[in-house]
N, C-alpha and C. Protein backbone atom coordinates (compact mmCIF):
# COMPACT_ATOMS: atom_id res chain seq x y z
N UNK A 1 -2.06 15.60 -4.27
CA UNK A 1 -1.05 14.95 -3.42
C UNK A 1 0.28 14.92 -4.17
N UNK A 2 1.18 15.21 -3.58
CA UNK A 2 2.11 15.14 -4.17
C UNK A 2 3.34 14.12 -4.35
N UNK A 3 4.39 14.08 -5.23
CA UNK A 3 5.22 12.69 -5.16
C UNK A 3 5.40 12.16 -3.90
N UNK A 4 6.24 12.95 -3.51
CA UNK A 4 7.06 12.47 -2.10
C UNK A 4 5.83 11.89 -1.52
N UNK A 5 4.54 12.39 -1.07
CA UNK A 5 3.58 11.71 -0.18
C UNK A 5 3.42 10.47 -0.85
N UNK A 6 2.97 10.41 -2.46
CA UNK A 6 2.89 8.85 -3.19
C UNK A 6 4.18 8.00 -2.76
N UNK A 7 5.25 8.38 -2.96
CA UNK A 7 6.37 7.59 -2.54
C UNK A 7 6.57 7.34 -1.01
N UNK A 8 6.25 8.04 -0.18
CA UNK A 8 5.91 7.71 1.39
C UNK A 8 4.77 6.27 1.41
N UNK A 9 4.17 7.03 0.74
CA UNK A 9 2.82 6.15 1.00
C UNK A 9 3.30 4.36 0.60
N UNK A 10 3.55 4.22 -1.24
CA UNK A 10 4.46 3.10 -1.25
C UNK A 10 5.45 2.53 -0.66
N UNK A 11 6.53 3.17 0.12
CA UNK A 11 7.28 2.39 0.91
C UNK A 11 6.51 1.65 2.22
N UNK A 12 5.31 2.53 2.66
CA UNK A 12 4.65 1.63 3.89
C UNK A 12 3.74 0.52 3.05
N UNK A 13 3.59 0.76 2.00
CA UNK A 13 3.00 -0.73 1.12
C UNK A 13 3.66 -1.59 1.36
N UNK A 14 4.86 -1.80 0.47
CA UNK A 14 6.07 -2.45 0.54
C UNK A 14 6.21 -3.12 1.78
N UNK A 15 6.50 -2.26 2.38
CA UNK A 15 6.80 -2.68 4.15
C UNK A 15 5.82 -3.72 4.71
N UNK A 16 4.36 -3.32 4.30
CA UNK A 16 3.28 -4.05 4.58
C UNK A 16 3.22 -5.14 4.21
N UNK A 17 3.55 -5.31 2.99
CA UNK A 17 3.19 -6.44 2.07
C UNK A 17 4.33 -7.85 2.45
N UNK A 18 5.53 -7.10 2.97
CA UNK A 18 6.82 -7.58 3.83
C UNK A 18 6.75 -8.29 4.90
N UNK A 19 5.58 -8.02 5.45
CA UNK A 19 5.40 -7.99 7.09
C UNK A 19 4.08 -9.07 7.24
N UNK A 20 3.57 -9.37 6.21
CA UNK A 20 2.26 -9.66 6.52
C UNK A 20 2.25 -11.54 5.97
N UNK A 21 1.99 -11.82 7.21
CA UNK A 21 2.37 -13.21 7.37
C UNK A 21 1.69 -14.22 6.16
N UNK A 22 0.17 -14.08 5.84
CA UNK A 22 -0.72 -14.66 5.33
C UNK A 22 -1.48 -13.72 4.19
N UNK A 23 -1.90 -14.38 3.03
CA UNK A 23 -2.19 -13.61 2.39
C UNK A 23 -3.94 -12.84 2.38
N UNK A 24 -4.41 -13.38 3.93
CA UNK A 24 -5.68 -12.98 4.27
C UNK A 24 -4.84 -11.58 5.17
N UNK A 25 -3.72 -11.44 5.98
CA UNK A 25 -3.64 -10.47 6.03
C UNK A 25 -2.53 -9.02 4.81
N UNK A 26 -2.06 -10.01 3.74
CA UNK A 26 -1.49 -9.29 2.76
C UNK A 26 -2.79 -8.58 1.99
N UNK A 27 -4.27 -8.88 2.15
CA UNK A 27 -5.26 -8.16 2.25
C UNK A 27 -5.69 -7.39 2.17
N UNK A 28 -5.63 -7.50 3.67
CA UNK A 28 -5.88 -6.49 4.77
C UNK A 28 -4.93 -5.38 4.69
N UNK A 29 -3.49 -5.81 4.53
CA UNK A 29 -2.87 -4.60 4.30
C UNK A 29 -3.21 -3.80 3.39
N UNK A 30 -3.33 -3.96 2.18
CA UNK A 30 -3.73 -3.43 0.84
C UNK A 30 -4.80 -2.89 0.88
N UNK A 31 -5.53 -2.84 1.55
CA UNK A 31 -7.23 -1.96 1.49
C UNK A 31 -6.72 -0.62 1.62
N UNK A 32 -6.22 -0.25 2.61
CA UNK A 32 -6.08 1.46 2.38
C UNK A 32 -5.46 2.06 1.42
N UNK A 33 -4.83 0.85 0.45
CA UNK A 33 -4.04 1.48 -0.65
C UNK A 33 -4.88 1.24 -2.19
N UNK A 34 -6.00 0.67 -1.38
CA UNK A 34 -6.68 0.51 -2.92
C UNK A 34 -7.25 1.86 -3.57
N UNK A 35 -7.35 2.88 -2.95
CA UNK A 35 -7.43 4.35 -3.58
C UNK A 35 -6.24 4.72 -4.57
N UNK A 36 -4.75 4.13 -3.65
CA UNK A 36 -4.08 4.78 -4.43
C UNK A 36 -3.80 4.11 -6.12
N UNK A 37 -4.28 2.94 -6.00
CA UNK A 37 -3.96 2.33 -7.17
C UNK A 37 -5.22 2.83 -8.46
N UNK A 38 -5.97 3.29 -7.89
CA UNK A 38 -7.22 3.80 -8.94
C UNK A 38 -6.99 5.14 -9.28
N UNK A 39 -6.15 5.91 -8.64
CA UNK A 39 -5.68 7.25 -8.52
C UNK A 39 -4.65 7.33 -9.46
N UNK A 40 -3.48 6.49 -9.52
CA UNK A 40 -2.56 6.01 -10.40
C UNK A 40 -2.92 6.12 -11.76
N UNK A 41 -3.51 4.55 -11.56
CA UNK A 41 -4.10 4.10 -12.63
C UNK A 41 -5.10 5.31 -13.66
């Protein structure tokens, strides 16, 4: 995968994490990104 897709991908984190009222759904947002943080990492 390449940058630009990692950096796509983080700005809809961001955005998510922005947007998300409660931290049961700041969550929820974060599950589809928990790949990318092990991928990172």
């Amino acid at each position: 995968m390449g940058p630009a897709v990692l950096e796509r991908y983080t700005r809809i984190q961001q955005h998510a994490l922005q947007i998300a009222k409660s931290d049961e759904e700041r969550t929820e947002a974060l599950k589809p990104f928990e790949w990318q943080a092990l991928t990172v990492e």
